[in-house]
C-alpha atoms as a PDB file:
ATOM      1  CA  UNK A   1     110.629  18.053  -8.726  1.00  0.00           C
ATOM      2  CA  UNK A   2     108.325  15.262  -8.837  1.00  0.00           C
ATOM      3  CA  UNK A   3     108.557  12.117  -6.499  1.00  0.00           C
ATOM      4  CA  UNK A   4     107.737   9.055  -7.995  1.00  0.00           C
ATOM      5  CA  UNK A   5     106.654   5.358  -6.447  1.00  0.00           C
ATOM      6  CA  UNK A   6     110.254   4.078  -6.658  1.00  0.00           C
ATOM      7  CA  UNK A   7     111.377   6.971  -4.359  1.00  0.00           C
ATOM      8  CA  UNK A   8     108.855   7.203  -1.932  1.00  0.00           C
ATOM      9  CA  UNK A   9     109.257   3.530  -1.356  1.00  0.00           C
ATOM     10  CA  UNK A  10     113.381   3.740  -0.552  1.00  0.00           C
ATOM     11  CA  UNK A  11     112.204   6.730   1.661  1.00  0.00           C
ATOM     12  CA  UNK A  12     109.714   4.037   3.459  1.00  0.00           C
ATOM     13  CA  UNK A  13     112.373   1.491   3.931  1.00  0.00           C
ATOM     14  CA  UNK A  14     114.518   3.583   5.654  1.00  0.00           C
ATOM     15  CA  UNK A  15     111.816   4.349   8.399  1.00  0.00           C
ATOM     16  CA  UNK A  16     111.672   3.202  11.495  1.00  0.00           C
ATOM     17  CA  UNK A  17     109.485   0.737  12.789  1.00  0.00           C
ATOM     18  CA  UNK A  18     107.666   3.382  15.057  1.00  0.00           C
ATOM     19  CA  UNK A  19     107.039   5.642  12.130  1.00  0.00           C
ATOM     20  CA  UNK A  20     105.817   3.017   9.721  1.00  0.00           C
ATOM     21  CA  UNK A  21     102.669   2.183  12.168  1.00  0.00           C
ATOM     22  CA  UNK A  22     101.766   5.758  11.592  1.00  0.00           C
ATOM     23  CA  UNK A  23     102.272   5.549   8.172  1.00  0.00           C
ATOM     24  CA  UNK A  24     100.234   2.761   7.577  1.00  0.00           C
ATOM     25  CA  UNK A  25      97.256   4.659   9.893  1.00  0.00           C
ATOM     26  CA  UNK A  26      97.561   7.350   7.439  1.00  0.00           C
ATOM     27  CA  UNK A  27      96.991   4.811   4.288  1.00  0.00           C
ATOM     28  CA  UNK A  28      94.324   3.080   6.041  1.00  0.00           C
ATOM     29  CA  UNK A  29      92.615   6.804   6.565  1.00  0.00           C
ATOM     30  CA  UNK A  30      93.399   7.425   3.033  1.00  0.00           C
ATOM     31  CA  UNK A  31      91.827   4.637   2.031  1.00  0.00           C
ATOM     32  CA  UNK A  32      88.854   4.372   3.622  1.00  0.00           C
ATOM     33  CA  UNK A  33      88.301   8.493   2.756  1.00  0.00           C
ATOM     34  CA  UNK A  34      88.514   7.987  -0.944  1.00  0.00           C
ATOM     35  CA  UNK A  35      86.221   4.750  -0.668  1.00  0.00           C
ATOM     36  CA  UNK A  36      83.842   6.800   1.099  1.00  0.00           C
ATOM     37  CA  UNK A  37      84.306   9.108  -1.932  1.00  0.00           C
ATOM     38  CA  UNK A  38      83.194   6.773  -4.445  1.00  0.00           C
ATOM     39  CA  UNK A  39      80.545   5.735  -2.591  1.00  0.00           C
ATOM     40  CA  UNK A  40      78.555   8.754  -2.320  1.00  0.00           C
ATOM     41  CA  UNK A  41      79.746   9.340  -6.047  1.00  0.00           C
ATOM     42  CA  UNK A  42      77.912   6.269  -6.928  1.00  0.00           C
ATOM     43  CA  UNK A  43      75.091   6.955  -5.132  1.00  0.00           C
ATOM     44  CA  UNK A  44      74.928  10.614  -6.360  1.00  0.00           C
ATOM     45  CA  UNK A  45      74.689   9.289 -10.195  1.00  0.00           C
ATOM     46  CA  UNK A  46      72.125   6.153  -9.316  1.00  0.00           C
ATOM     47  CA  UNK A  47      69.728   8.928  -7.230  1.00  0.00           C
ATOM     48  CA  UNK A  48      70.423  11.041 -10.451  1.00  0.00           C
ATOM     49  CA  UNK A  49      69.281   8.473 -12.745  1.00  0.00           C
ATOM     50  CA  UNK A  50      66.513   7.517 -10.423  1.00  0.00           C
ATOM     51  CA  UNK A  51      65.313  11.375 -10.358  1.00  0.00           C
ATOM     52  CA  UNK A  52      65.543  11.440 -14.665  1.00  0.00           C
ATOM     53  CA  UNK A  53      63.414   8.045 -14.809  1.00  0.00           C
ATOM     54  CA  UNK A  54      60.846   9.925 -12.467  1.00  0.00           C
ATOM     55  CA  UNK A  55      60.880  13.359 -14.271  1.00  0.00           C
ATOM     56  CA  UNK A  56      60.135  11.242 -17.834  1.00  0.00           C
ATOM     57  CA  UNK A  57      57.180   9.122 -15.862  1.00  0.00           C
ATOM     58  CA  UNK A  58      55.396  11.960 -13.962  1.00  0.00           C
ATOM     59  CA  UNK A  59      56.217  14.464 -16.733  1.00  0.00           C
ATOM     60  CA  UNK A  60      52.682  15.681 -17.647  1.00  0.00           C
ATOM     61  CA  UNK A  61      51.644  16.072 -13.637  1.00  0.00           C
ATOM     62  CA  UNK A  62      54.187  18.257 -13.310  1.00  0.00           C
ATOM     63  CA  UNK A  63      54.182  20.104 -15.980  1.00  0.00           C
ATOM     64  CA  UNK A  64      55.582  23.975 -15.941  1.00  0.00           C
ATOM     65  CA  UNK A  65      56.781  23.382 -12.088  1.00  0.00           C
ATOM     66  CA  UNK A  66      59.578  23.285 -10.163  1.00  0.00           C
ATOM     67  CA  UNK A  67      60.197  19.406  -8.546  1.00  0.00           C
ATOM     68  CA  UNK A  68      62.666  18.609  -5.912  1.00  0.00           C
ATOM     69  CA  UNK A  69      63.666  15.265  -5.970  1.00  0.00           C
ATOM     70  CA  UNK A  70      65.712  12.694  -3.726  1.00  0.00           C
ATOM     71  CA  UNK A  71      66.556   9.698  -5.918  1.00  0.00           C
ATOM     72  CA  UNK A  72      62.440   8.555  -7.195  1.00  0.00           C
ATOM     73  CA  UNK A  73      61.384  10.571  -4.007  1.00  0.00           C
ATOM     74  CA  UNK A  74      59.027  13.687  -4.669  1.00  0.00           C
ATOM     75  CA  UNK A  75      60.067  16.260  -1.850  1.00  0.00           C
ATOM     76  CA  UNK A  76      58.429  19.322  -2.964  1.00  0.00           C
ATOM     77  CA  UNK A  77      57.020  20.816  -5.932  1.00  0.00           C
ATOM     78  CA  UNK A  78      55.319  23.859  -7.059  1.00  0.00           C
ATOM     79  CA  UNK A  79      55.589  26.814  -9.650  1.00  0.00           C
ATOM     80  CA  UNK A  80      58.091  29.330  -7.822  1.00  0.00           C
ATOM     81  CA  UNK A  81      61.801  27.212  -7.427  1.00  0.00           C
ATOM     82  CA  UNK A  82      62.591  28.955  -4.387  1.00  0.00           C
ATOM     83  CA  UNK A  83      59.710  28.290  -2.446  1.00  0.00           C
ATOM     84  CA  UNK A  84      60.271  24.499  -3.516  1.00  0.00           C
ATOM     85  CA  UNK A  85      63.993  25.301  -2.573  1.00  0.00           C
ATOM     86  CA  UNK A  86      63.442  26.341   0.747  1.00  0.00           C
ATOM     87  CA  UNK A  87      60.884  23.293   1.805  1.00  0.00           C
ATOM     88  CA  UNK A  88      63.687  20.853   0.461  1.00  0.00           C
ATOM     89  CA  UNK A  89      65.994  22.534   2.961  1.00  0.00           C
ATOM     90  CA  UNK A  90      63.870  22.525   5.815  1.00  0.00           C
ATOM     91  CA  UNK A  91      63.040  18.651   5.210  1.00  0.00           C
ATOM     92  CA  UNK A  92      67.002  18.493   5.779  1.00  0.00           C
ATOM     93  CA  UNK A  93      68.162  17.962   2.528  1.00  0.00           C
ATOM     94  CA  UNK A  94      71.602  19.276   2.306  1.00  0.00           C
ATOM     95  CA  UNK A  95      72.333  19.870  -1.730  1.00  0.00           C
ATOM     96  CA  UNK A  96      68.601  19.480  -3.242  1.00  0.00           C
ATOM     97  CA  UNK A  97      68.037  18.272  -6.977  1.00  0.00           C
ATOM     98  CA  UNK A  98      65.446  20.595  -8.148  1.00  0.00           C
ATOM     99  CA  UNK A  99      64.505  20.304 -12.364  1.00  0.00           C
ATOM    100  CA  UNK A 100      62.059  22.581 -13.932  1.00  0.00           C
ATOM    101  CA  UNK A 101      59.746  19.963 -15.844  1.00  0.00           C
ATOM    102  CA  UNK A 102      59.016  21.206 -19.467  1.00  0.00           C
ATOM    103  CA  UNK A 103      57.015  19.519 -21.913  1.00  0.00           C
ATOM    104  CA  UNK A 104      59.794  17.349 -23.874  1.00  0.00           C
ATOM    105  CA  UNK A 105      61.225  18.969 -27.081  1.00  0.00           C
ATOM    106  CA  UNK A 106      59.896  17.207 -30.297  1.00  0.00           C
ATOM    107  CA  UNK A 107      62.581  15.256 -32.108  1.00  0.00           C
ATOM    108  CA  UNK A 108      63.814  17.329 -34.811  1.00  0.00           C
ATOM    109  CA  UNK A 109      64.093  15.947 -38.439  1.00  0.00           C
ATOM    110  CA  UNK A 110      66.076  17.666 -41.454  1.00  0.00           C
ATOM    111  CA  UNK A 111      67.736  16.789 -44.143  1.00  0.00           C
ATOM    112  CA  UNK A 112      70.741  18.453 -46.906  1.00  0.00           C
ATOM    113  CA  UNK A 113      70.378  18.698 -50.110  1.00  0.00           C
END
């Protein structure tokens, strides 16, 4: 059975005063949790974006190596990904963006007959 809005609210009326303090502590949590949610969501896709911008710029520098990034931030680099693993997680990085920089593929062109 699935409770919807209309319910839970007649459940909230009937509680009492005591219990609807602690209620509204629990929304304000709630809140503020899935806030904090979005946040780092938003951040995660703007580093993201900032790390692809980089990659594109710095391409040919780095070519055939392993590059951890942190937003536009060059943490480590090198040709074996888990030795540039490992020095992102001993600088303290917690979920490291690494990318494998290739030369970029050639647009490809066809056409039907």
């Amino acid at each position: 059975m699935q409770t919807n809005l209309e319910q839970v609210t007649t459940l909230i009326r009937a509680l009492p005063l005591e219990d609807l303090d602690k209620l509204g502590k629990v929304i304000n949590e709630e809140r503020q949790a899935k806030r904090g949610k979005d946040e780092r969501r938003r951040k995660e896709l703007e580093d993201y974006a900032k790390a692809k911008k980089w990659i594109d710029e710095h391409r040919e520098e780095y070519l055939n190596q392993w590059v951890c990034l942190e937003g536009d931030q060059l943490i480590s680099h090198g040709t074996n990904g888990r030795e540039v693993h490992r020095k992102a997680k001993e600088s303290g990085i917690k979920a490291p963006f690494i990318h494998y920089v290739e030369k970029e593929p050639e647009a490809f062109w066809g056409t039907w007959l």
